[in-house]
C-alpha atoms as a PDB file:
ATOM      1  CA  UNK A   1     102.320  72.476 115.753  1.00  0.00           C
ATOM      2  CA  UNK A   2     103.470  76.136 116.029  1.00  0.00           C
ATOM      3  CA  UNK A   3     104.835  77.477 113.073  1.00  0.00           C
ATOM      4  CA  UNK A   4     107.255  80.888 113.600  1.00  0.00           C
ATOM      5  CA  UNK A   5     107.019  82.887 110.283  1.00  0.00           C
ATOM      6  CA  UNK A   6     109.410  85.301 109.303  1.00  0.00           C
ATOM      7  CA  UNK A   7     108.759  87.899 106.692  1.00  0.00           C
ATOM      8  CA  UNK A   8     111.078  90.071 105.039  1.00  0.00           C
ATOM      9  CA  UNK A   9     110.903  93.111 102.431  1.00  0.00           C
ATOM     10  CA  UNK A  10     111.775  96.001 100.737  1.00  0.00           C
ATOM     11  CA  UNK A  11     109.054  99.617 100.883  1.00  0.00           C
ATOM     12  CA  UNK A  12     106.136 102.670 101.607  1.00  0.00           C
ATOM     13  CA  UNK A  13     102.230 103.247 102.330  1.00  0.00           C
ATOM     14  CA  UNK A  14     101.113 100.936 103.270  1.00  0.00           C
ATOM     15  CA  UNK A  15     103.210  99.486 105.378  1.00  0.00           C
ATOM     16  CA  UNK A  16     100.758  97.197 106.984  1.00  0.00           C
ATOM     17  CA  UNK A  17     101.752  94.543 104.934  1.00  0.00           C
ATOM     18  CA  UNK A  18     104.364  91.695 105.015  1.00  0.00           C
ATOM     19  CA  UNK A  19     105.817  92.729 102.039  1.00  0.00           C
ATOM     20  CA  UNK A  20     106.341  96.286 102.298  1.00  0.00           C
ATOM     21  CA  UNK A  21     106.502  97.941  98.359  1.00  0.00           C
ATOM     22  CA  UNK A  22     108.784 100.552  96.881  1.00  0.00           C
ATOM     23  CA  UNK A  23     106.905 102.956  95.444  1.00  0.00           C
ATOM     24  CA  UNK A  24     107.037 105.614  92.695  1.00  0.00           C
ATOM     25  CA  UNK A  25     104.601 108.715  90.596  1.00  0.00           C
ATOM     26  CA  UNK A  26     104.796 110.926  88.279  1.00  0.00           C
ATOM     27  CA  UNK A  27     102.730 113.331  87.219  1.00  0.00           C
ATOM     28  CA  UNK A  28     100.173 112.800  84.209  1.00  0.00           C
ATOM     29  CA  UNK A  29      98.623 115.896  82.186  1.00  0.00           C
ATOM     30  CA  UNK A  30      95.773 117.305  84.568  1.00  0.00           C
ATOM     31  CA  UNK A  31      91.986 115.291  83.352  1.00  0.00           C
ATOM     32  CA  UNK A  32      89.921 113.820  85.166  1.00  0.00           C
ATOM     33  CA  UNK A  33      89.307 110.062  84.777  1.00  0.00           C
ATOM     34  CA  UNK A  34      85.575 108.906  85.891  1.00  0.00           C
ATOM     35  CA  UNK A  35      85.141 105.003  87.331  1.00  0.00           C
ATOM     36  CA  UNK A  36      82.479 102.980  85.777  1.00  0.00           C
ATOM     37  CA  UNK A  37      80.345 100.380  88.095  1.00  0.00           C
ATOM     38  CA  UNK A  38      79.153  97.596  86.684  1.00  0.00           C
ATOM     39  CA  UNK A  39      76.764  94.797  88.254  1.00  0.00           C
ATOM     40  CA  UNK A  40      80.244  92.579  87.584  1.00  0.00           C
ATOM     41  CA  UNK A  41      81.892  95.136  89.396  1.00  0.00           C
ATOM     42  CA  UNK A  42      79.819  96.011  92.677  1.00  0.00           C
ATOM     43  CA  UNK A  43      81.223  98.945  94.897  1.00  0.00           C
ATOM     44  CA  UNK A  44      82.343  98.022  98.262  1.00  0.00           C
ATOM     45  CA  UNK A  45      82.495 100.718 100.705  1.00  0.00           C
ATOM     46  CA  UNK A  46      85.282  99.798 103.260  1.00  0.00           C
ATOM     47  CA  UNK A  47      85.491 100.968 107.243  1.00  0.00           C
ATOM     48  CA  UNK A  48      88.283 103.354 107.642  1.00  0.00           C
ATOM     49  CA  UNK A  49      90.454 102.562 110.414  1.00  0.00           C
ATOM     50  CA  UNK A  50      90.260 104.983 113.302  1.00  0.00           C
ATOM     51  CA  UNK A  51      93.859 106.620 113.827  1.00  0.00           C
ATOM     52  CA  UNK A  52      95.154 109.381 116.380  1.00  0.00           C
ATOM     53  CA  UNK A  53      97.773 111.651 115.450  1.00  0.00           C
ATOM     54  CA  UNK A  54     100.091 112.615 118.372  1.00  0.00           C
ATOM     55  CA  UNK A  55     102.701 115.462 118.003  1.00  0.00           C
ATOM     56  CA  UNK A  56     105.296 114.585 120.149  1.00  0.00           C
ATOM     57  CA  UNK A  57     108.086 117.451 119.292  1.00  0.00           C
ATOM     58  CA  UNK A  58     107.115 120.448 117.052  1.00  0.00           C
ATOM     59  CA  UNK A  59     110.671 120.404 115.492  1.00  0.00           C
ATOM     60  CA  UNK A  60     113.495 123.767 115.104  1.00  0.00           C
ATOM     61  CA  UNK A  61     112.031 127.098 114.056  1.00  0.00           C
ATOM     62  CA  UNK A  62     110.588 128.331 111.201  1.00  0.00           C
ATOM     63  CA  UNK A  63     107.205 126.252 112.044  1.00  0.00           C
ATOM     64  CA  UNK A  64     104.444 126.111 109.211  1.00  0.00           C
ATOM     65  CA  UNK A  65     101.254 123.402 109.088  1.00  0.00           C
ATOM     66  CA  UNK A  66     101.693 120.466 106.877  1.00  0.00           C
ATOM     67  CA  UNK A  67      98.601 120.285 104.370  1.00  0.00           C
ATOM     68  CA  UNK A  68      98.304 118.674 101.478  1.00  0.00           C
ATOM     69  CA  UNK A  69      96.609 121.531  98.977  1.00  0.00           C
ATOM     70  CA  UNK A  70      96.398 119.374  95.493  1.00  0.00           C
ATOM     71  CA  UNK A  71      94.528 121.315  92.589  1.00  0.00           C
ATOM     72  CA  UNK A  72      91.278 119.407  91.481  1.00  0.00           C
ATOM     73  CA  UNK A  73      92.152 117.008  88.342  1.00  0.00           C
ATOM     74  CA  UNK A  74      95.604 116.791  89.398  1.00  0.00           C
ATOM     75  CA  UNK A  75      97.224 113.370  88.772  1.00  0.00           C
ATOM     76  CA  UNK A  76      99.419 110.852  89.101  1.00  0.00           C
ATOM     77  CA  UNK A  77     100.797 107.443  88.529  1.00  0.00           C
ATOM     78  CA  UNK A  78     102.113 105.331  91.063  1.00  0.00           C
ATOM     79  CA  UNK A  79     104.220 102.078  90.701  1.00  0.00           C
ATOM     80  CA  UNK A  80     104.385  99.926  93.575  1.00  0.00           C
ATOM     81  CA  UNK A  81     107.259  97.497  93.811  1.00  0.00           C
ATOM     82  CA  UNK A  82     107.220  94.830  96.025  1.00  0.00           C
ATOM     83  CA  UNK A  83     109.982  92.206  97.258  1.00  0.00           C
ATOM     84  CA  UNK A  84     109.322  89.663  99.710  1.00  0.00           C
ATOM     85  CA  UNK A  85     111.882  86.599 101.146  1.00  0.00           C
ATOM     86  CA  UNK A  86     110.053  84.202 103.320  1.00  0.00           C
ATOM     87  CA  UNK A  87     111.638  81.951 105.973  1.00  0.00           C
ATOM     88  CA  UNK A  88     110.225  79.513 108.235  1.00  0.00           C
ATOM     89  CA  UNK A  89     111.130  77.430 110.909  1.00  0.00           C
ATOM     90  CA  UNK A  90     108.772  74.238 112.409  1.00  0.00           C
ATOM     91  CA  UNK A  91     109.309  72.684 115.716  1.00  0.00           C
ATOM     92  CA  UNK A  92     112.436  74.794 115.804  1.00  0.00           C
ATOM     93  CA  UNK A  93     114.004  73.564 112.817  1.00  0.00           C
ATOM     94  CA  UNK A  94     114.606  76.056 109.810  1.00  0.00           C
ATOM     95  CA  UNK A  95     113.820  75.552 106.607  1.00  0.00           C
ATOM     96  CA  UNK A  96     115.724  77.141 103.875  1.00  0.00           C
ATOM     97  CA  UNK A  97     114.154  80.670 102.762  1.00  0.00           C
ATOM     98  CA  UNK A  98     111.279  80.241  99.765  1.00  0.00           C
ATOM     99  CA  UNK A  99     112.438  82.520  97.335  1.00  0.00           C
ATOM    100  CA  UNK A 100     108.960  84.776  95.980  1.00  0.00           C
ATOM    101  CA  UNK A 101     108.635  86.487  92.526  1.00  0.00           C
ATOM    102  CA  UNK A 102     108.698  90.438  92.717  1.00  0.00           C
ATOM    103  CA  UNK A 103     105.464  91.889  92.400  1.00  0.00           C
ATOM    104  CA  UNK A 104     104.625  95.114  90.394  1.00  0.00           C
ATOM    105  CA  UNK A 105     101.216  97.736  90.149  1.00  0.00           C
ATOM    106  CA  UNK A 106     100.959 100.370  88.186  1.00  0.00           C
ATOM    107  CA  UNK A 107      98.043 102.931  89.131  1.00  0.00           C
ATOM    108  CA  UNK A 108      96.537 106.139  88.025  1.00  0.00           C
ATOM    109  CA  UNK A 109      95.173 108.382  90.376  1.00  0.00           C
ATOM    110  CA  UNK A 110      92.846 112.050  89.899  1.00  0.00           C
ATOM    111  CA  UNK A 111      92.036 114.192  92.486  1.00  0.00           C
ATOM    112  CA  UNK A 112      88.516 114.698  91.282  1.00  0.00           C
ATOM    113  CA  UNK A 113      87.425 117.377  94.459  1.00  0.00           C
ATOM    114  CA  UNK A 114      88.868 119.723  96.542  1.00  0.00           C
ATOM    115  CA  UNK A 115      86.223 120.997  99.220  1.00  0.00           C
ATOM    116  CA  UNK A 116      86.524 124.423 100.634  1.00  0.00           C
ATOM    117  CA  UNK A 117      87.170 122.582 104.285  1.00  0.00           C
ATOM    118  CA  UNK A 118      90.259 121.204 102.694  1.00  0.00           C
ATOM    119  CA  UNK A 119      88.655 117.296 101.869  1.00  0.00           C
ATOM    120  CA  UNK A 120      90.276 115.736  98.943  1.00  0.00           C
ATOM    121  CA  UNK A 121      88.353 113.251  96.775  1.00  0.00           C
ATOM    122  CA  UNK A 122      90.785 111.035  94.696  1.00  0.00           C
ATOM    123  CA  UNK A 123      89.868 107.762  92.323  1.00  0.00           C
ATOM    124  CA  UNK A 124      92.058 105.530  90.956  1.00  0.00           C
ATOM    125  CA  UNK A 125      92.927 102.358  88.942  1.00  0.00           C
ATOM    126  CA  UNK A 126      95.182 100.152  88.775  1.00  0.00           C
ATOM    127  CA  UNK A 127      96.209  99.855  84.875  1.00  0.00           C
ATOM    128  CA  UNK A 128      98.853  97.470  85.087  1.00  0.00           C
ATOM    129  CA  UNK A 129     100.343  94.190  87.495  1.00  0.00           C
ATOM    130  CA  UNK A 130     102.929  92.079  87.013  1.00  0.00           C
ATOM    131  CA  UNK A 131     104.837  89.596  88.266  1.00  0.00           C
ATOM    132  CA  UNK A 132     108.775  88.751  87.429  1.00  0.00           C
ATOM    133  CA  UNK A 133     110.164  85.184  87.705  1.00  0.00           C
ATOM    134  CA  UNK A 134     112.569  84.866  90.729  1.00  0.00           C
ATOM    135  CA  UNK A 135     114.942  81.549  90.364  1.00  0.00           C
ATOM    136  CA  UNK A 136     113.841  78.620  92.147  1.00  0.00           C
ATOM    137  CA  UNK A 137     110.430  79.701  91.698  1.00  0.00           C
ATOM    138  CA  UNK A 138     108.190  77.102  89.797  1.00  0.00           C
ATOM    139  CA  UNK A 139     106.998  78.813  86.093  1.00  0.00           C
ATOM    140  CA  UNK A 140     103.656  77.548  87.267  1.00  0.00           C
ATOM    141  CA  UNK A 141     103.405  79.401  90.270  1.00  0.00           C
ATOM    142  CA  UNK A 142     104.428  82.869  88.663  1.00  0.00           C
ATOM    143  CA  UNK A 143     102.050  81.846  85.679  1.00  0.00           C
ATOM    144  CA  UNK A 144      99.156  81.384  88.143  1.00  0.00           C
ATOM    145  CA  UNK A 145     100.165  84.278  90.013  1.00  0.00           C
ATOM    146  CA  UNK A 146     100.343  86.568  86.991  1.00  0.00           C
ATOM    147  CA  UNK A 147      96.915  85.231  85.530  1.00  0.00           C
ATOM    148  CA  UNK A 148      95.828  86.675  88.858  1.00  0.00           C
ATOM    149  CA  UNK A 149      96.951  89.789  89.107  1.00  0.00           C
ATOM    150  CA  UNK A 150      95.986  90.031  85.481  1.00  0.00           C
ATOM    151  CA  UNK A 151      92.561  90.441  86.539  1.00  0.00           C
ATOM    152  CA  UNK A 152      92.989  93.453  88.893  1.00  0.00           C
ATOM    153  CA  UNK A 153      93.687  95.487  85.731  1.00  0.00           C
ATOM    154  CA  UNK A 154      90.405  98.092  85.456  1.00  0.00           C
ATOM    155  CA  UNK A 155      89.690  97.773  89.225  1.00  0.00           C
ATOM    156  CA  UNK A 156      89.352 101.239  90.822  1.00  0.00           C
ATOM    157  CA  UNK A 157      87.406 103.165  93.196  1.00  0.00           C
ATOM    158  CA  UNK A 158      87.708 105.899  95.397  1.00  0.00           C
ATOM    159  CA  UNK A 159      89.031 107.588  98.564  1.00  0.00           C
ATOM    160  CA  UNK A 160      88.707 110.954 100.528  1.00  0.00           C
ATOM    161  CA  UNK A 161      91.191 112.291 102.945  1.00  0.00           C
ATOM    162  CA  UNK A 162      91.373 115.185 104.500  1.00  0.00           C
ATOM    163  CA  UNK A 163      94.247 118.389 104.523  1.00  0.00           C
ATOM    164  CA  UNK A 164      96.157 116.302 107.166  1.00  0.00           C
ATOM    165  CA  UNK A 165      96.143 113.197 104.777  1.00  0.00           C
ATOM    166  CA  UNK A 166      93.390 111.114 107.069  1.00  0.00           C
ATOM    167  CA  UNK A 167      91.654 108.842 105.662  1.00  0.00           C
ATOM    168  CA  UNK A 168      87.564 109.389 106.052  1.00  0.00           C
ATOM    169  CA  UNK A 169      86.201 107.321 103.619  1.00  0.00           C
ATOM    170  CA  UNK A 170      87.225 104.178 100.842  1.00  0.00           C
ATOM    171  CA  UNK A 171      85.028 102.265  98.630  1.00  0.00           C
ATOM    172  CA  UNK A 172      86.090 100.388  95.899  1.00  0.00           C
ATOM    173  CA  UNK A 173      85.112  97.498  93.279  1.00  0.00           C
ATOM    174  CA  UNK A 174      86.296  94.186  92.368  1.00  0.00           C
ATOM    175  CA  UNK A 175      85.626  91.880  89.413  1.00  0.00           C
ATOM    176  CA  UNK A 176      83.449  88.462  90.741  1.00  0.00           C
ATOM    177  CA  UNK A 177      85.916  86.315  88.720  1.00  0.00           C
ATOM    178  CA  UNK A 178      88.601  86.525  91.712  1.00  0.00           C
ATOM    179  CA  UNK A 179      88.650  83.665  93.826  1.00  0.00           C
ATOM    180  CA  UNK A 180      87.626  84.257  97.341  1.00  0.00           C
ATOM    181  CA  UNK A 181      90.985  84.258  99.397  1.00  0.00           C
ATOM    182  CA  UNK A 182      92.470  86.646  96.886  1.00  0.00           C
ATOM    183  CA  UNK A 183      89.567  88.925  96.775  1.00  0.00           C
ATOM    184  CA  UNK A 184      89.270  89.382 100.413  1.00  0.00           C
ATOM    185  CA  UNK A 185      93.649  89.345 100.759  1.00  0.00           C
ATOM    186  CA  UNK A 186      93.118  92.519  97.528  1.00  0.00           C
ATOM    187  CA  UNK A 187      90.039  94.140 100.073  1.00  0.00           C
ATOM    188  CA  UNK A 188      92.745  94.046 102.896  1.00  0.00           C
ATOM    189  CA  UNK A 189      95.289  95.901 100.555  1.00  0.00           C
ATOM    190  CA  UNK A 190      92.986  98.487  99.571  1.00  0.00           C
ATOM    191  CA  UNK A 191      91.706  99.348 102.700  1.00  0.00           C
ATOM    192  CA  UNK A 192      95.068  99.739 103.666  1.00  0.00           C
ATOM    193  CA  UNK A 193      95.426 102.626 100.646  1.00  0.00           C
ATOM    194  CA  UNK A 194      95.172 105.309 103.646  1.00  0.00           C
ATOM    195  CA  UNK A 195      98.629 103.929 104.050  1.00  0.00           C
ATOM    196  CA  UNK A 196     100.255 105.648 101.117  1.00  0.00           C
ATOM    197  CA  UNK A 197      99.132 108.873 102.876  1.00  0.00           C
ATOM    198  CA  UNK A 198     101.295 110.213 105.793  1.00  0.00           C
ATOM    199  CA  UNK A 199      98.785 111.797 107.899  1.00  0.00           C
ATOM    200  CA  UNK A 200     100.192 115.097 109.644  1.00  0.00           C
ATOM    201  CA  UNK A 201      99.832 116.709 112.706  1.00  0.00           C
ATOM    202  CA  UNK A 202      97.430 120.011 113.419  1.00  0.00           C
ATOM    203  CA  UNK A 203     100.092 121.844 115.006  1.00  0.00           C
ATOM    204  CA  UNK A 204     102.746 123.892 112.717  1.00  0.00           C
ATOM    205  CA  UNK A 205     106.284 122.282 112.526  1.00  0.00           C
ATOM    206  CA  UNK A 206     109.536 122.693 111.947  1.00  0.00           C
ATOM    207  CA  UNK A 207     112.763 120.710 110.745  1.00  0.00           C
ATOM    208  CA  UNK A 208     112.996 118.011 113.675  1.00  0.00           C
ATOM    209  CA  UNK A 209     109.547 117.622 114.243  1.00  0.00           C
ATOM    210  CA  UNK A 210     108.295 113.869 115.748  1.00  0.00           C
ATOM    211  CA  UNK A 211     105.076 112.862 115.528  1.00  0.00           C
ATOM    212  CA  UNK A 212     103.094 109.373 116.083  1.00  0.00           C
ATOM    213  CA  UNK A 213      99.795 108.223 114.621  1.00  0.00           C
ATOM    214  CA  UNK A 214      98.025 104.885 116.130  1.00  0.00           C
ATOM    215  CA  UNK A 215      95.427 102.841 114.153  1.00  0.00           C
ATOM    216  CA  UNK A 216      93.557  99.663 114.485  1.00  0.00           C
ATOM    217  CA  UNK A 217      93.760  96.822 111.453  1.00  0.00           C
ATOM    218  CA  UNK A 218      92.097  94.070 110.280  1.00  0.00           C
ATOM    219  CA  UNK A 219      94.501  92.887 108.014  1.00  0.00           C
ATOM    220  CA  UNK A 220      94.816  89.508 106.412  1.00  0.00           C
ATOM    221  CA  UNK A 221      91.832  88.146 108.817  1.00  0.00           C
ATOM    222  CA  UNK A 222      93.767  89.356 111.851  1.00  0.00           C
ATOM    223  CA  UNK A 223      92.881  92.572 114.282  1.00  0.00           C
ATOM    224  CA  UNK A 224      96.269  94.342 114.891  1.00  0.00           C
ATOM    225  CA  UNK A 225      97.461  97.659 116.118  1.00  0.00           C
ATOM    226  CA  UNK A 226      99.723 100.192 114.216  1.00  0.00           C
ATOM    227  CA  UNK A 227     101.996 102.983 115.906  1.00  0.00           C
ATOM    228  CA  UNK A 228     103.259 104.622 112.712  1.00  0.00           C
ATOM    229  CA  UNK A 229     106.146 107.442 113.581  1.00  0.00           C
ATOM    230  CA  UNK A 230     107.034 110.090 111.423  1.00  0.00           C
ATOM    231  CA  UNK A 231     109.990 112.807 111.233  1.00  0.00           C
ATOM    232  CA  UNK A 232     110.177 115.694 109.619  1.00  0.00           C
ATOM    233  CA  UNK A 233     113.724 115.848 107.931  1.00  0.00           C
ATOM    234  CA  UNK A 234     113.341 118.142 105.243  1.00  0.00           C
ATOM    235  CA  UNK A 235     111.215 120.885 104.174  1.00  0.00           C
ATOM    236  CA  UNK A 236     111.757 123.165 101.026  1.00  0.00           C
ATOM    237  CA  UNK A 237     108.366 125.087 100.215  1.00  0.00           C
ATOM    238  CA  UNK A 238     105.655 122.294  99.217  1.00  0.00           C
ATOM    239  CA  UNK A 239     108.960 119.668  99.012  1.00  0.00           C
ATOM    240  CA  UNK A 240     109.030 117.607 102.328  1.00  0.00           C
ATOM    241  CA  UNK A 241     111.051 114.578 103.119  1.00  0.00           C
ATOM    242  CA  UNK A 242     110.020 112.368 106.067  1.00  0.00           C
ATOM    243  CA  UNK A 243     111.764 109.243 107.963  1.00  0.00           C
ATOM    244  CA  UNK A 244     108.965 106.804 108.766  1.00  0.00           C
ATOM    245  CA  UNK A 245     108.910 103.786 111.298  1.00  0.00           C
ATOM    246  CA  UNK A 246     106.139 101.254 112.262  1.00  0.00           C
ATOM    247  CA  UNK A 247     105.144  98.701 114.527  1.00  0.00           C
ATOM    248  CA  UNK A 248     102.484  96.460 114.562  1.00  0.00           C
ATOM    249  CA  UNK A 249     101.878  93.770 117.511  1.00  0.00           C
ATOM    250  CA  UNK A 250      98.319  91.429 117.632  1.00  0.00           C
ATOM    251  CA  UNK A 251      97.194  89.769 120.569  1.00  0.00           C
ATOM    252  CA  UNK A 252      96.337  85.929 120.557  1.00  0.00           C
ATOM    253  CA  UNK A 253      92.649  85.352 118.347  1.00  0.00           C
ATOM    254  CA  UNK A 254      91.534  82.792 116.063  1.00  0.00           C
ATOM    255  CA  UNK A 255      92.754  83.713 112.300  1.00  0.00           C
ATOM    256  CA  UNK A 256      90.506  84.135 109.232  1.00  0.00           C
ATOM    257  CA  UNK A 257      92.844  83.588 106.753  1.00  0.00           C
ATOM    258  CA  UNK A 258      92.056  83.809 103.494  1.00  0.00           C
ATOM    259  CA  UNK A 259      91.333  81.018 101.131  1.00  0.00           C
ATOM    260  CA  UNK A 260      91.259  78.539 103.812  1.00  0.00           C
ATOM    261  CA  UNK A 261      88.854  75.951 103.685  1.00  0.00           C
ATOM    262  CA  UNK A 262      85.100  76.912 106.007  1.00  0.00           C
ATOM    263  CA  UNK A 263      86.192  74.125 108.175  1.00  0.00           C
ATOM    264  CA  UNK A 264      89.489  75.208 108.766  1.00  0.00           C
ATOM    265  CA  UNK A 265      90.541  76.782 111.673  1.00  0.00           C
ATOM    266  CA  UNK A 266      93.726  78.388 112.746  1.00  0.00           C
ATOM    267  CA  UNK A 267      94.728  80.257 115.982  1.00  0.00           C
ATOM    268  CA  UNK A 268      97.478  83.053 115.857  1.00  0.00           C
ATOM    269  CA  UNK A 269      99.391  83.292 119.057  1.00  0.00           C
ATOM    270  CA  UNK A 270     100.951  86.014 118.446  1.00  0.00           C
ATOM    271  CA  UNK A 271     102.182  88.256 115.348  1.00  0.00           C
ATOM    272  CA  UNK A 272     105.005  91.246 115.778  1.00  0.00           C
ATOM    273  CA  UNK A 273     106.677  93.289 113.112  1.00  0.00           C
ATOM    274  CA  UNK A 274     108.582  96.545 112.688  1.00  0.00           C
ATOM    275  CA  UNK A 275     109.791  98.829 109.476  1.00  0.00           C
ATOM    276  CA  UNK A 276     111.466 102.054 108.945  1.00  0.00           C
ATOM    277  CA  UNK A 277     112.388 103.892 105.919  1.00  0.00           C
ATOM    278  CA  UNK A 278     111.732 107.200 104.102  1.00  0.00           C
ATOM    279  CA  UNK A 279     108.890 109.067 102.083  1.00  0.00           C
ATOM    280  CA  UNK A 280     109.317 112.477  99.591  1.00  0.00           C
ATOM    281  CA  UNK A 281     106.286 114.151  99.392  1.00  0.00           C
ATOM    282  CA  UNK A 282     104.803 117.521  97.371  1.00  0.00           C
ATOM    283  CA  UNK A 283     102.232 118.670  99.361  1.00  0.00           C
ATOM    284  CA  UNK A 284     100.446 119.778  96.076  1.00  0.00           C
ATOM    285  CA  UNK A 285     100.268 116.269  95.014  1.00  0.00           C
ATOM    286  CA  UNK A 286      98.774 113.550  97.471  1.00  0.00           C
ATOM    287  CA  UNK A 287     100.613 110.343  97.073  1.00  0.00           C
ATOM    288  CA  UNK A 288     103.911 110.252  97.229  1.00  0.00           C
ATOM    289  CA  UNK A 289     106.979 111.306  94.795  1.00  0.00           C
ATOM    290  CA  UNK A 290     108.704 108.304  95.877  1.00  0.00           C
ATOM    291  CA  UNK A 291     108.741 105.781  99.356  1.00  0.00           C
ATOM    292  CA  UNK A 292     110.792 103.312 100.498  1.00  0.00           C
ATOM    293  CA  UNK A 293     110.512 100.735 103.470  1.00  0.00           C
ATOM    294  CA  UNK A 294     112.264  97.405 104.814  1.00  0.00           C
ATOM    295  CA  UNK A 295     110.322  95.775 107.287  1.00  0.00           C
ATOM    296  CA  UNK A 296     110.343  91.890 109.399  1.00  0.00           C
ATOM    297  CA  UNK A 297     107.466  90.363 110.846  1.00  0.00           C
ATOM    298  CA  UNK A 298     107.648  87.377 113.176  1.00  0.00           C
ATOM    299  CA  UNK A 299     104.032  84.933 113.165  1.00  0.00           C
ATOM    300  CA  UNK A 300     103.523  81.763 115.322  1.00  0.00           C
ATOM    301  CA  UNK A 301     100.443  80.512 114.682  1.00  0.00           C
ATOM    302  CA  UNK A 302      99.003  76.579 115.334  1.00  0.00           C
END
């Protein structure tokens, strides 16, 4: 039976999800906050994915580089809002849209090292997740989704990107207590952190400037490409405001999807989606002042 999925939402980052969040900082008084391991809490260190950053117009003059120069123990918190309507249709008959309780993270970020060749060092937590009733959702299911995001409260880790905003390395920890499928669907989402991060081109810019960086995801069990498109729209000093579009597209594979059963199996035939929106950025901070993205995604899978 194929089964055409269509996701809807409202973002930022990370695109690179079916729900894409809305996401805001602010700035917290400049300490550093250290991550405790724990044997409950091993570190995983995640593969980044490899990306290529294409400049494909350099934009009006004046031209400067874009680089991301954050002091060391700068921080910020960022709350990531995200609203998702899910539709469906099975042997070409549609089935009315499930509505889907909003989602809500809060995390704290420090820049912990800046290296003289411009590397950035940042480790967060996430202090906070919620989840808000949406009618025609059952109590049950936002109780059991809460209880779950409940427990991603003290999880943290770390990341380094470069000047550019290029992700190098990830690694991370999660608490044993979460059940399988939504530990590995919470790995996907953090190794997709590199997302909140617009990586830049090496070339100086100006005003008009187009640029396109290309990555390759596992995401959700599935291997996808990214094209990720980026224009520069505003620029006041370290105060830059960029329009940002994606596509992803995977080929036909068999899907590890989360949570399903070892003798499950399920083949995706073929997954699209595309999203646009808009990111302000300070160059002195890393993530960003504020982002917001709509995207749909279209599944068939059997």
């Amino acid at each position: 039976m194929k089964k055409p999925l269509l996701l809807s939402a409202a973002l930022i980052l990370l695109s690179g999800f079916g729900a894409a969040p809305t996401v805001s900082s602010s700035t917290m008084p400049l300490s550093t906050q250290r991550l405790v391991q724990t044997p409950e809490a091993p570190a995983v260190r995640e593969a980044v994915p490899s990306q290529e950053v294409q400049l494909l117009g350099a934009g009006t003059e004046p031209r400067q580089p874009l680089r991301f120069v954050p002091v060391q123990n700068a921080r910020q918190t960022i709350r990531i809002t995200m609203n998702s309507d899910l539709a469906m249709t099975i042997g070409g008959y549609a089935i009315p849209a499930i509505p889907t309780p909003s989602v809500e993270m809060t995390m704290d970020m420090a820049v912990t090292a800046v290296q003289p060749n411009g590397d950035i060092r940042m480790e967060f937590t996430y202090t906070d997740a919620s989840v808000e009733a949406a009618e025609g959702v059952p109590p049950e299911v936002v109780e059991s989704m809460r209880q779950q995001l409940q427990q991603l409260v003290g999880v943290g880790g770390f990341t380094v990107i470069d000047s550019r905003g290029r992700t190098k390395e990830a690694s991370f920890s999660l608490p044993e207590s979460l059940g399988a499928g939504f530990q590995q669907a919470f790995e996907q989402m953090l190794q997709s952190l590199d997302q909140l991060s617009s990586p830049f081109p090496e070339e100086a810019v100006g005003v008009g400037a187009t640029w396109q960086v290309t990555k390759s995801l596992d995401l959700m069990g599935m291997t996808l490409n990214q094209v990720e498109t980026y224009e520069l729209v505003e620029r006041q000093g370290d105060a830059v405001v960029l329009n940002v579009g994606f596509s992803q597209r995977a080929d036909a594979q068999p899907w590890a999807l989360p949570g399903l059963p070892p003798e499950a199996t399920v083949n995706l035939n073929a997954f699209d989606a595309l999203g646009s929106g808009q990111v302000s950025l300070a160059l002195d901070r890393v993530m960003p002042i504020i982002a917001t993205m709509s995207s749909n995604a279209n599944m068939e899978w059997r």
